[in-house]
Structures are given as structure tokens and as C-alpha cells.
PDB file of N, CA and C in Angstrom:
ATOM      1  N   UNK A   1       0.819  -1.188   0.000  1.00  0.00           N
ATOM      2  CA  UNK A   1       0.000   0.000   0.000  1.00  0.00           C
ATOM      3  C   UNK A   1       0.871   1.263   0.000  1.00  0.00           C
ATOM      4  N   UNK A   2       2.129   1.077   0.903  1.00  0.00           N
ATOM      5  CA  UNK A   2       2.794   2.500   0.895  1.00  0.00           C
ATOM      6  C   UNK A   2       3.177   2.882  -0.046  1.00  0.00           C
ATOM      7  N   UNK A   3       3.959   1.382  -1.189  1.00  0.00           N
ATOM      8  CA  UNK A   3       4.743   1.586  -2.077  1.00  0.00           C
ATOM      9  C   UNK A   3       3.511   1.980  -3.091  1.00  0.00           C
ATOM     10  N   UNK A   4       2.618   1.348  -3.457  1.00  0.00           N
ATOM     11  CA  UNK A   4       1.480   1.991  -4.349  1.00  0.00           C
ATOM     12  C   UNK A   4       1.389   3.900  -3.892  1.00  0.00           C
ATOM     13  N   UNK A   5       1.204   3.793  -2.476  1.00  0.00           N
ATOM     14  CA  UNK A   5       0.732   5.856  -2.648  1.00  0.00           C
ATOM     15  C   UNK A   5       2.202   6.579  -2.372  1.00  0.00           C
ATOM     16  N   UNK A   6       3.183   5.918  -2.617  1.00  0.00           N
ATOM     17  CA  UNK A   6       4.323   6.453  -3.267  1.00  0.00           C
ATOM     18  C   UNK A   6       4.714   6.694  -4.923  1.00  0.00           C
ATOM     19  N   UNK A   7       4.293   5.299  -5.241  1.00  0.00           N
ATOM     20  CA  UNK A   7       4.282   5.583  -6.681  1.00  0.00           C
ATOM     21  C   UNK A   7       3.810   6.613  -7.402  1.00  0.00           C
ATOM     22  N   UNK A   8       2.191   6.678  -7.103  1.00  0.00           N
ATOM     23  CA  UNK A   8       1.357   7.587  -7.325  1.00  0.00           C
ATOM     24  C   UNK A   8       2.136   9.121  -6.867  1.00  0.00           C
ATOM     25  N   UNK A   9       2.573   9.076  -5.950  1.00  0.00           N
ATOM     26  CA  UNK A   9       2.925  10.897  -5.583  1.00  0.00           C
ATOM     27  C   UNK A   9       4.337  11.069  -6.237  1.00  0.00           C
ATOM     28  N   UNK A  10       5.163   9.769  -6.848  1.00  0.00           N
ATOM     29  CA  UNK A  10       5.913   9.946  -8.093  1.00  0.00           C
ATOM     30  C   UNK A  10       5.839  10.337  -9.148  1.00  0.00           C
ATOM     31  N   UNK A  11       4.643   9.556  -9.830  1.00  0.00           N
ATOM     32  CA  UNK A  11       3.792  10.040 -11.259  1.00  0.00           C
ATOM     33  C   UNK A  11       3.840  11.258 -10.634  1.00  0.00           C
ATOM     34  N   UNK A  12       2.798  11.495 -10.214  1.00  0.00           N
ATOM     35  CA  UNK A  12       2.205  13.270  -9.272  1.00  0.00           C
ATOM     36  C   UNK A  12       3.362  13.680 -10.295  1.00  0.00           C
ATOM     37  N   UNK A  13       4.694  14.088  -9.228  1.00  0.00           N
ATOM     38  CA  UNK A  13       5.677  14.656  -9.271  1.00  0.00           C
ATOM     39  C   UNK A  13       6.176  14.805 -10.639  1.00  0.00           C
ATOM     40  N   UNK A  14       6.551  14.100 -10.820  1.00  0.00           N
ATOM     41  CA  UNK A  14       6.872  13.363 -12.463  1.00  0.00           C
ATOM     42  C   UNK A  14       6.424  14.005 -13.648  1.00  0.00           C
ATOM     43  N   UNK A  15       4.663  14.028 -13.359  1.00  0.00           N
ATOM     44  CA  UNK A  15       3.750  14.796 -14.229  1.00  0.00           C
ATOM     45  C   UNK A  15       4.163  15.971 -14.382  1.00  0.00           C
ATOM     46  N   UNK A  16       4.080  16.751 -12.706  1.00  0.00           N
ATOM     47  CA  UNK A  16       4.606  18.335 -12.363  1.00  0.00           C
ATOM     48  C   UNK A  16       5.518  18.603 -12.955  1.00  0.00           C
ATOM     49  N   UNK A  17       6.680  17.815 -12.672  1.00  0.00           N
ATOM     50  CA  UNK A  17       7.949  18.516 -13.343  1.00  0.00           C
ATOM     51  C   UNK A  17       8.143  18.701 -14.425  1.00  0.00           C
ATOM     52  N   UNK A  18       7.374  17.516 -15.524  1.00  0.00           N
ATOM     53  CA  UNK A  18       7.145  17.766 -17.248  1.00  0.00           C
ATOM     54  C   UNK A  18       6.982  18.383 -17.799  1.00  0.00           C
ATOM     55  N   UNK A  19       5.241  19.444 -16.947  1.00  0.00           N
ATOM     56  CA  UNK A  19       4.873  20.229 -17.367  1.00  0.00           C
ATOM     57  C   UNK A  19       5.897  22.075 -17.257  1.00  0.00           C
ATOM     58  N   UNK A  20       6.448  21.732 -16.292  1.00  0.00           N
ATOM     59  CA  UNK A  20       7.294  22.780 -15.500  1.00  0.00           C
ATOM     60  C   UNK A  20       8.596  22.592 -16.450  1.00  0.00           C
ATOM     61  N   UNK A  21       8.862  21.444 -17.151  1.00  0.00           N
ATOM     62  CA  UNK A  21      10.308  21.090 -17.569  1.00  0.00           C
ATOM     63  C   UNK A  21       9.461  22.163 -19.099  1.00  0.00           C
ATOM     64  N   UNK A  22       7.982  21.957 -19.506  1.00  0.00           N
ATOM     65  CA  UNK A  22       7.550  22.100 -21.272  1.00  0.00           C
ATOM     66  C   UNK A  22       7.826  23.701 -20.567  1.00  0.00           C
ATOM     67  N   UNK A  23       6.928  24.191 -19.571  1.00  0.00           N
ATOM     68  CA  UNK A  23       6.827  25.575 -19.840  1.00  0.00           C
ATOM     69  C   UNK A  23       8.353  26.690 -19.931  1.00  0.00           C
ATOM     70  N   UNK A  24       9.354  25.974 -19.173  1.00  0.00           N
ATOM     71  CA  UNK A  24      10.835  26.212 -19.045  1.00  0.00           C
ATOM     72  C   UNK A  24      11.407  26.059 -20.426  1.00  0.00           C
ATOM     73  N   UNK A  25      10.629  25.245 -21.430  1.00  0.00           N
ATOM     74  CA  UNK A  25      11.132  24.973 -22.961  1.00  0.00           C
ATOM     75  C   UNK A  25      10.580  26.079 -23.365  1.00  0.00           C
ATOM     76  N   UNK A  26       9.886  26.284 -23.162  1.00  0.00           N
ATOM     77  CA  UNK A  26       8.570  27.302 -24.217  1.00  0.00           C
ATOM     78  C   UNK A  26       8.962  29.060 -23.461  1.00  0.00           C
ATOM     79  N   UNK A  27       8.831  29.417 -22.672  1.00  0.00           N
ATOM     80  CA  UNK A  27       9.650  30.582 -21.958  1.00  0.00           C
ATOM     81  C   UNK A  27      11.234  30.691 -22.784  1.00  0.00           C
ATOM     82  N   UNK A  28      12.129  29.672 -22.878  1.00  0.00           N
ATOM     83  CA  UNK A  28      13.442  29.563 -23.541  1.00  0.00           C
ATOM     84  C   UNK A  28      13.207  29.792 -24.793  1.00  0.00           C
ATOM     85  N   UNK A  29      12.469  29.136 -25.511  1.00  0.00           N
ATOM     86  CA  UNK A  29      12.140  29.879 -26.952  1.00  0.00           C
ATOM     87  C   UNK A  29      12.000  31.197 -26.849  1.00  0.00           C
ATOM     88  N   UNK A  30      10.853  31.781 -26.215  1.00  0.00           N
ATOM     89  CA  UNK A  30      10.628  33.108 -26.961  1.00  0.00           C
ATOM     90  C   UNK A  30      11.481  34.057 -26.374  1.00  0.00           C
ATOM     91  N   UNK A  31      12.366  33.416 -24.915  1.00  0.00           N
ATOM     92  CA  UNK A  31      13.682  34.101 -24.853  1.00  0.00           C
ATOM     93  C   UNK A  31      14.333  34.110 -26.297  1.00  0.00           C
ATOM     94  N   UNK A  32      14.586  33.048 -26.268  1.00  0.00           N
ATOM     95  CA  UNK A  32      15.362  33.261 -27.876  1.00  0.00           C
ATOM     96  C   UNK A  32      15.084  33.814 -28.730  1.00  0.00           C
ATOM     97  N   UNK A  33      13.782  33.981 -29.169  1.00  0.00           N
ATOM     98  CA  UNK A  33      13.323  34.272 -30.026  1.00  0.00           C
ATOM     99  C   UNK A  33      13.199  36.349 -29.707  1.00  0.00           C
ATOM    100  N   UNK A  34      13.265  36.272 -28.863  1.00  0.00           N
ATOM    101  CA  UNK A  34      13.085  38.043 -28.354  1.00  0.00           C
ATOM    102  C   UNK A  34      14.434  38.532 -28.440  1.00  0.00           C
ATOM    103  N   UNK A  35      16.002  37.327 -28.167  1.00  0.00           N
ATOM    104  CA  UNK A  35      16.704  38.111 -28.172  1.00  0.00           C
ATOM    105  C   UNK A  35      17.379  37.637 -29.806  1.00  0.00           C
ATOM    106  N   UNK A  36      16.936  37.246 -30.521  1.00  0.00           N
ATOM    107  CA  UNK A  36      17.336  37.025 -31.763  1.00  0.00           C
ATOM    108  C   UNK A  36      16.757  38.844 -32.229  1.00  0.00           C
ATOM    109  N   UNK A  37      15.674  39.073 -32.041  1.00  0.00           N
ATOM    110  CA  UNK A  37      14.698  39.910 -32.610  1.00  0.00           C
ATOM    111  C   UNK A  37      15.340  41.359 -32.331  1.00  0.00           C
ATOM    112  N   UNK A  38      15.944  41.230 -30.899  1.00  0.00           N
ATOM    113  CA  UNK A  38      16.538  42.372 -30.397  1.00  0.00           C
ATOM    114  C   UNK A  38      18.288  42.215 -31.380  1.00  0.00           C
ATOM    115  N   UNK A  39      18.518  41.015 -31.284  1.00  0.00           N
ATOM    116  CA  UNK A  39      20.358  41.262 -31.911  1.00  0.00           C
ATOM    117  C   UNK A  39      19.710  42.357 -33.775  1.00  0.00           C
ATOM    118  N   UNK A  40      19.291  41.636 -34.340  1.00  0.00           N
ATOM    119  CA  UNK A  40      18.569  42.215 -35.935  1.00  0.00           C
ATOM    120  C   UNK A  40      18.556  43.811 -35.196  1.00  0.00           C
ATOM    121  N   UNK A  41      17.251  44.503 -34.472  1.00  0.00           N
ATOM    122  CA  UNK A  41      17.513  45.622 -34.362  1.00  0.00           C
ATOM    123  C   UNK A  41      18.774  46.099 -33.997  1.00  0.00           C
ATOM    124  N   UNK A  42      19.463  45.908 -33.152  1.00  0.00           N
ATOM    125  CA  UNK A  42      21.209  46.428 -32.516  1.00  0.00           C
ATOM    126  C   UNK A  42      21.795  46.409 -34.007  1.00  0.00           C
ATOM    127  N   UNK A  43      21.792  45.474 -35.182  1.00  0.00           N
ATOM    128  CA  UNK A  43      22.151  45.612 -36.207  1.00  0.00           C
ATOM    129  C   UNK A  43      21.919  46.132 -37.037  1.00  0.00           C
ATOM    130  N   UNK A  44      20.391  46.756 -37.225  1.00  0.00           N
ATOM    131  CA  UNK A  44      20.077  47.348 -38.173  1.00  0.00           C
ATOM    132  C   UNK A  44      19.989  49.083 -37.650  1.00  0.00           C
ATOM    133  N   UNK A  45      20.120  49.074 -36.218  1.00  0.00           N
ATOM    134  CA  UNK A  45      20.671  50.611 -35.930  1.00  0.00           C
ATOM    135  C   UNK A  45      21.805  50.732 -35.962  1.00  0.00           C
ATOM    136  N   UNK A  46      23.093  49.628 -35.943  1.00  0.00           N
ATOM    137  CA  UNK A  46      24.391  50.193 -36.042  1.00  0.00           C
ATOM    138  C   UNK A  46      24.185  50.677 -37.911  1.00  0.00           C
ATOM    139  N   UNK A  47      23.900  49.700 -38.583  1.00  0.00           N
ATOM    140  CA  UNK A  47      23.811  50.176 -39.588  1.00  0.00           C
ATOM    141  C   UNK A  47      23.675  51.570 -40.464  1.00  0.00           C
ATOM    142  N   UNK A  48      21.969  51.666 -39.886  1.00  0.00           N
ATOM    143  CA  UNK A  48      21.534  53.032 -39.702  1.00  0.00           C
ATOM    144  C   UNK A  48      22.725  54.044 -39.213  1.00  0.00           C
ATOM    145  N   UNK A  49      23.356  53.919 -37.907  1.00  0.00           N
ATOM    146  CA  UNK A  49      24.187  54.765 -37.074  1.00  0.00           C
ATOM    147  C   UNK A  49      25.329  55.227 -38.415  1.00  0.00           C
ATOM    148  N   UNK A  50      25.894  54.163 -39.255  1.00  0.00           N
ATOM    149  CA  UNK A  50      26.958  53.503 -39.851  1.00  0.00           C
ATOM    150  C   UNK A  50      26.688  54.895 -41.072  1.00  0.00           C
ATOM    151  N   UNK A  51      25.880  54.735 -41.427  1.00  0.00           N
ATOM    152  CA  UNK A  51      24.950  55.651 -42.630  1.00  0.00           C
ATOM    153  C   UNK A  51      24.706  57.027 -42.110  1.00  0.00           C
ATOM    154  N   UNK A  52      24.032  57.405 -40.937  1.00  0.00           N
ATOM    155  CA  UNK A  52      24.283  58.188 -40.595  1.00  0.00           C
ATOM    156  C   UNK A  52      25.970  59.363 -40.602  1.00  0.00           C
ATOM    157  N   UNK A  53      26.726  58.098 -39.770  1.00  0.00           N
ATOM    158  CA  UNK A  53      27.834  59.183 -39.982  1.00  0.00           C
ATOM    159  C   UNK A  53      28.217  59.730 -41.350  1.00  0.00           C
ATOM    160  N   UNK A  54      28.491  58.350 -42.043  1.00  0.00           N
ATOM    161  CA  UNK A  54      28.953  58.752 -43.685  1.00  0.00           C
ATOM    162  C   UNK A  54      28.233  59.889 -44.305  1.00  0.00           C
ATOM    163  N   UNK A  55      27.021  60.071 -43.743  1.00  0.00           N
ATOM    164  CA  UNK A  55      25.992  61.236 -44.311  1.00  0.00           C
ATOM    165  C   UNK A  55      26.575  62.240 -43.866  1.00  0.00           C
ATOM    166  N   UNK A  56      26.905  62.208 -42.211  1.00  0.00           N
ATOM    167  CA  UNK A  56      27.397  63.716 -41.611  1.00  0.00           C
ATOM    168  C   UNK A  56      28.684  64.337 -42.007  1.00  0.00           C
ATOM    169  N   UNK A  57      29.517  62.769 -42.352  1.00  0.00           N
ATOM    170  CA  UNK A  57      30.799  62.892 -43.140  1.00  0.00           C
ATOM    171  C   UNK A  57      31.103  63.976 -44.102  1.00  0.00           C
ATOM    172  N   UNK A  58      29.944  63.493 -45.582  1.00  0.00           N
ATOM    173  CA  UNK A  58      29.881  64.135 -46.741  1.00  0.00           C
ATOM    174  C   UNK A  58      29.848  65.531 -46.713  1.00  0.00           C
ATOM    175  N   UNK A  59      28.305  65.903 -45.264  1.00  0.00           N
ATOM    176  CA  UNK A  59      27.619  66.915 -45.270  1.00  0.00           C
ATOM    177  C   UNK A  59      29.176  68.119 -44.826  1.00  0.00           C
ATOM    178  N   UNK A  60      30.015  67.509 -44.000  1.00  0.00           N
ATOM    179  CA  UNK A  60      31.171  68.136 -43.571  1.00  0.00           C
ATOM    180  C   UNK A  60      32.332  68.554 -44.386  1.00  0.00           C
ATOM    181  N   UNK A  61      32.450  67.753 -45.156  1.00  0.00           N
ATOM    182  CA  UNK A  61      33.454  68.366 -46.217  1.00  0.00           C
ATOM    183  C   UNK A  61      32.257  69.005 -47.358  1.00  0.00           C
ATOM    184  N   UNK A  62      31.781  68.907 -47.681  1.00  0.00           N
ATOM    185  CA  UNK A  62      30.692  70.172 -48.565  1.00  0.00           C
ATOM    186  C   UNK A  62      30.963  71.403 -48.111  1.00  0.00           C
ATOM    187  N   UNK A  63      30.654  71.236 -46.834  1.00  0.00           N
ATOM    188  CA  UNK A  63      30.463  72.635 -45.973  1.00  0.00           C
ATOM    189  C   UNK A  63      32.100  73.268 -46.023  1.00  0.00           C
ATOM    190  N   UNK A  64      32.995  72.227 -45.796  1.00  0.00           N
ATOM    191  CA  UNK A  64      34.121  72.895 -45.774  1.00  0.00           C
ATOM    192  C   UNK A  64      34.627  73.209 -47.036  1.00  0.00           C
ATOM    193  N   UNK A  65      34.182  72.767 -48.530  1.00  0.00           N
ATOM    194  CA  UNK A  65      34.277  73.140 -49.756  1.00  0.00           C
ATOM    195  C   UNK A  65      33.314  74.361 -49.734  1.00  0.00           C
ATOM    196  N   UNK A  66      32.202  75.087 -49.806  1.00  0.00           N
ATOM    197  CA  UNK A  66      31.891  75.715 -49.614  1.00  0.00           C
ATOM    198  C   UNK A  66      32.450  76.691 -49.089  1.00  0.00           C
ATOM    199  N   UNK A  67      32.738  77.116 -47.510  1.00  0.00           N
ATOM    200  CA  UNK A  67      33.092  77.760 -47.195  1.00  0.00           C
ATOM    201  C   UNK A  67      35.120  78.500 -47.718  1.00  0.00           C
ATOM    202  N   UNK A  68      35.435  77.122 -48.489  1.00  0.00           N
ATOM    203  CA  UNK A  68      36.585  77.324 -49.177  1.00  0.00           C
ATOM    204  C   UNK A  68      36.656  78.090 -50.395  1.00  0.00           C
ATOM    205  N   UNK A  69      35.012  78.048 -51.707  1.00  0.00           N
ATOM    206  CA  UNK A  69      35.100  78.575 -52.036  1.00  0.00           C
ATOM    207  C   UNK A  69      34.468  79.870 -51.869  1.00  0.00           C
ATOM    208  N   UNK A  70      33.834  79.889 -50.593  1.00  0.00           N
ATOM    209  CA  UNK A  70      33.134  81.552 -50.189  1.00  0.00           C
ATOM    210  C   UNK A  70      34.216  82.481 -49.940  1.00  0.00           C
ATOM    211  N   UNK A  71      35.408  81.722 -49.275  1.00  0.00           N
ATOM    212  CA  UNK A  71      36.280  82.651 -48.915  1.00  0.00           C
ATOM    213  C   UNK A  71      37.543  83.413 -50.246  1.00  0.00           C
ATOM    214  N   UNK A  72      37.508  81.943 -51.101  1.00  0.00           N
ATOM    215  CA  UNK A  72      38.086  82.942 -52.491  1.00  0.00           C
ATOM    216  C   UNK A  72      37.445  83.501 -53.414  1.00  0.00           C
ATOM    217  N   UNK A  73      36.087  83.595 -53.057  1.00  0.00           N
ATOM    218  CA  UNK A  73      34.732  84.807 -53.589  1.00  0.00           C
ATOM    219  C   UNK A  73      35.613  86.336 -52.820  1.00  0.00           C
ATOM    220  N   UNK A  74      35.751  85.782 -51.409  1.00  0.00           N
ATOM    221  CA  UNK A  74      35.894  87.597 -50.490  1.00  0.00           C
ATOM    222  C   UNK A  74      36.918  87.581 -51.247  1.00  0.00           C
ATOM    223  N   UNK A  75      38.199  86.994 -51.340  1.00  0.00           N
ATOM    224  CA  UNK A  75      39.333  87.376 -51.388  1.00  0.00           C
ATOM    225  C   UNK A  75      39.502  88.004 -52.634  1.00  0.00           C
ATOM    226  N   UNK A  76      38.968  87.635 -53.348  1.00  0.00           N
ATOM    227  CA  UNK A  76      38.813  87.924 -54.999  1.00  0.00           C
ATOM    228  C   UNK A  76      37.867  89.319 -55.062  1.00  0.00           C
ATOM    229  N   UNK A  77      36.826  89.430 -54.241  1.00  0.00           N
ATOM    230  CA  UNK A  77      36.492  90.760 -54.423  1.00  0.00           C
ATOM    231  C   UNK A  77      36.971  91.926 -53.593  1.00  0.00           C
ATOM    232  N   UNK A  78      37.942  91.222 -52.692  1.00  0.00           N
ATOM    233  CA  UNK A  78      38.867  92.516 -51.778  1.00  0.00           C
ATOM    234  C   UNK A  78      40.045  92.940 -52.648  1.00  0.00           C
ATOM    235  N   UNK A  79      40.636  92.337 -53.678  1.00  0.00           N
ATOM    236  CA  UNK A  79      41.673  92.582 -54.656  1.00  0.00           C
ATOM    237  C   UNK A  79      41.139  93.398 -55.518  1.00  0.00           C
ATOM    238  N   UNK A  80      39.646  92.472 -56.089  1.00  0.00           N
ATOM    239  CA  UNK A  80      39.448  94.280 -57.043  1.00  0.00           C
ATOM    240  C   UNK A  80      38.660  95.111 -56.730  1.00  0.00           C
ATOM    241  N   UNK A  81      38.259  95.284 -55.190  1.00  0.00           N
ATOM    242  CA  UNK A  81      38.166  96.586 -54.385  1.00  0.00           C
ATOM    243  C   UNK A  81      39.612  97.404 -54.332  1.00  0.00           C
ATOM    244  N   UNK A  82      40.242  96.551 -53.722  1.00  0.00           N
ATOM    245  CA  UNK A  82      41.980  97.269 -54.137  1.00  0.00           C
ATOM    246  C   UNK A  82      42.277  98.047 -55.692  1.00  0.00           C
ATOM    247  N   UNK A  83      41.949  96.772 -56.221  1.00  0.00           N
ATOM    248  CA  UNK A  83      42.667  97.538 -57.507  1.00  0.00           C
ATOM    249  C   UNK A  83      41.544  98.678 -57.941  1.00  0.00           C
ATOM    250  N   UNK A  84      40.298  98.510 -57.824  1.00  0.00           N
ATOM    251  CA  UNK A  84      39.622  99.570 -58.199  1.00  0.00           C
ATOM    252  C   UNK A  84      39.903 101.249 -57.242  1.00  0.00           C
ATOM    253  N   UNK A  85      40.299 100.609 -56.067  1.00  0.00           N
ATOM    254  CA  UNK A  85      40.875 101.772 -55.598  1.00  0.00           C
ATOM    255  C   UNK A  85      42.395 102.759 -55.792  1.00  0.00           C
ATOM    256  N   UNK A  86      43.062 101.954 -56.143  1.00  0.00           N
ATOM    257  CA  UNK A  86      44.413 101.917 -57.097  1.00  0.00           C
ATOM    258  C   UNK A  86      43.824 102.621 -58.194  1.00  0.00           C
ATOM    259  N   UNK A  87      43.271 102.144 -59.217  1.00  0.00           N
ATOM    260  CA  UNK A  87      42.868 102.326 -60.342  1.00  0.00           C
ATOM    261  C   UNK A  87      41.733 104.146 -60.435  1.00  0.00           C
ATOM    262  N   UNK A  88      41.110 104.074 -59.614  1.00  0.00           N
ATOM    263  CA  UNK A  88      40.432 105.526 -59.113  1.00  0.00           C
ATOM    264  C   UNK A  88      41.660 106.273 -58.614  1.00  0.00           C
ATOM    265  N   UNK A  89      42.974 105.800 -57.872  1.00  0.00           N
ATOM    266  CA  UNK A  89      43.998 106.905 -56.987  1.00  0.00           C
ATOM    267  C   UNK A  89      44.601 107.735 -58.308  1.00  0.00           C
ATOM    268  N   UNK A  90      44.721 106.359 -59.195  1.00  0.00           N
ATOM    269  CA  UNK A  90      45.699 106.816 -60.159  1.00  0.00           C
ATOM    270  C   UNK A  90      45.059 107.913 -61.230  1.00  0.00           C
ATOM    271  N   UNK A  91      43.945 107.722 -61.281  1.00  0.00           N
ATOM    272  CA  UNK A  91      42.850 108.541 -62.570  1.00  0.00           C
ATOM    273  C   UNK A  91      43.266 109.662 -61.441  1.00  0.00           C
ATOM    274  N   UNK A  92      42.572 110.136 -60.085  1.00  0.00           N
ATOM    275  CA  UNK A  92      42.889 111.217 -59.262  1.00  0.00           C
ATOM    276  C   UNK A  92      43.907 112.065 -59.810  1.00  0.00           C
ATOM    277  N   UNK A  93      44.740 111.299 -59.396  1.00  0.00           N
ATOM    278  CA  UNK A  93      46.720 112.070 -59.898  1.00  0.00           C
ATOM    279  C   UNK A  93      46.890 112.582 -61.187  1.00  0.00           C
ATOM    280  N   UNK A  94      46.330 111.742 -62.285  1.00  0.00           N
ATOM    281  CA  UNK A  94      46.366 112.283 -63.498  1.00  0.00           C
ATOM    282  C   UNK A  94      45.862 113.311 -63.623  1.00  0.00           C
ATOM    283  N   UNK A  95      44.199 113.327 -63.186  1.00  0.00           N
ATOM    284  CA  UNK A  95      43.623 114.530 -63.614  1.00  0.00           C
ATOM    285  C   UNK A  95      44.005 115.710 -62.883  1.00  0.00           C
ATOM    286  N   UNK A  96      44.472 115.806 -61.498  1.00  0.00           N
ATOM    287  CA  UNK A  96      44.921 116.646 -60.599  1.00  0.00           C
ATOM    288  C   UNK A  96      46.255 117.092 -61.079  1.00  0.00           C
ATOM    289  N   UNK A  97      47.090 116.050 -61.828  1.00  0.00           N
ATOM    290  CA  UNK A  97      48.489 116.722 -62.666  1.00  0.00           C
ATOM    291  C   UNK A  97      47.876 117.475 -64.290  1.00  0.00           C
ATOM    292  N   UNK A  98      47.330 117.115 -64.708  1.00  0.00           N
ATOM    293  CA  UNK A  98      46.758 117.850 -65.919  1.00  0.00           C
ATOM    294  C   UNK A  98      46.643 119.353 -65.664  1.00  0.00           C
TER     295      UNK A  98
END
């Protein structure tokens, strides 16, 4: 008799732990499965990130071409502010020596 309502609270047990062993399977999947899901995003924002810079990259030397040729725009129109002022000193002198 003992060994019979031992058996039985074996099965019991037995049963319990199966079900406890499936739900510990099934929890482990969609662990997995959540952190599979999460590695793809971490990858597809480094990516993104990856693209990003190269964008900010480009946008940075533009800007510094730009501003390279804004500055031999000034420089170029401070020379023939010069020379136009040269060029007016000298008409001055002439007509003032005439």
C-alpha cells in the first residue's frame, strides 16, 4: 500500500515537473526568439548609425568646400576693391596733374 501511494505521488511529481520542464522549454524559446529579434535591431541601428555618420561625413566636407570657395569669392572681391581703388587713386593724380 505505501509503495502503491508512493508511486502515485511519483507520477504526481513526475507529471509536475514535465509540465514545469515544457513551460521552461517554451519561456526559452521566446527568450530566444526576443533576443534574436533584439540582436537584428542592434544591427540594423548600427547600420543606420553607420549611414548616418557617412551622411554627416559628406555633409562636412561640402560645408568645408563651400566655405573654401566663399572665402576665395571675399578674397577675390577685396583685390578688385583694391585695384579699383588703385585704379580711381591713379585717374585722381592724373587729372589733378593735368
Amino acid at each position: 500500500m505505501e509503495l502503491s501511494d508512493l508511486n502515485v505521488k511519483q507520477s504526481e511529481m513526475l507529471s509536475q515537473q514535465q509540465i514545469l520542464l515544457q513551460e521552461s522549454e517554451e519561456k526559452l524559446s521566446r527568450a530566444e526568439q526576443e533576443s534574436e529579434k533584439l540582436q537584428n535591431q542592434i544591427y540594423n541601428l548600427r547600420k543606420e548609425m553607420i549611414e548616418q555618420e557617412n551622411s554627416l561625413e559628406t555633409a562636412r566636407a561640402s560645408l568645408e568646400q563651400f566655405e573654401k570657395e566663399e572665402q576665395a569669392k571675399l578674397n577675390r572681391a577685396k583685390q578688385e576693391k583694391t585695384a579699383a581703388w588703385i585704379i580711381a587713386g591713379l585717374l585722381l593724380c592724373l587729372c589733378v596733374g593735368k
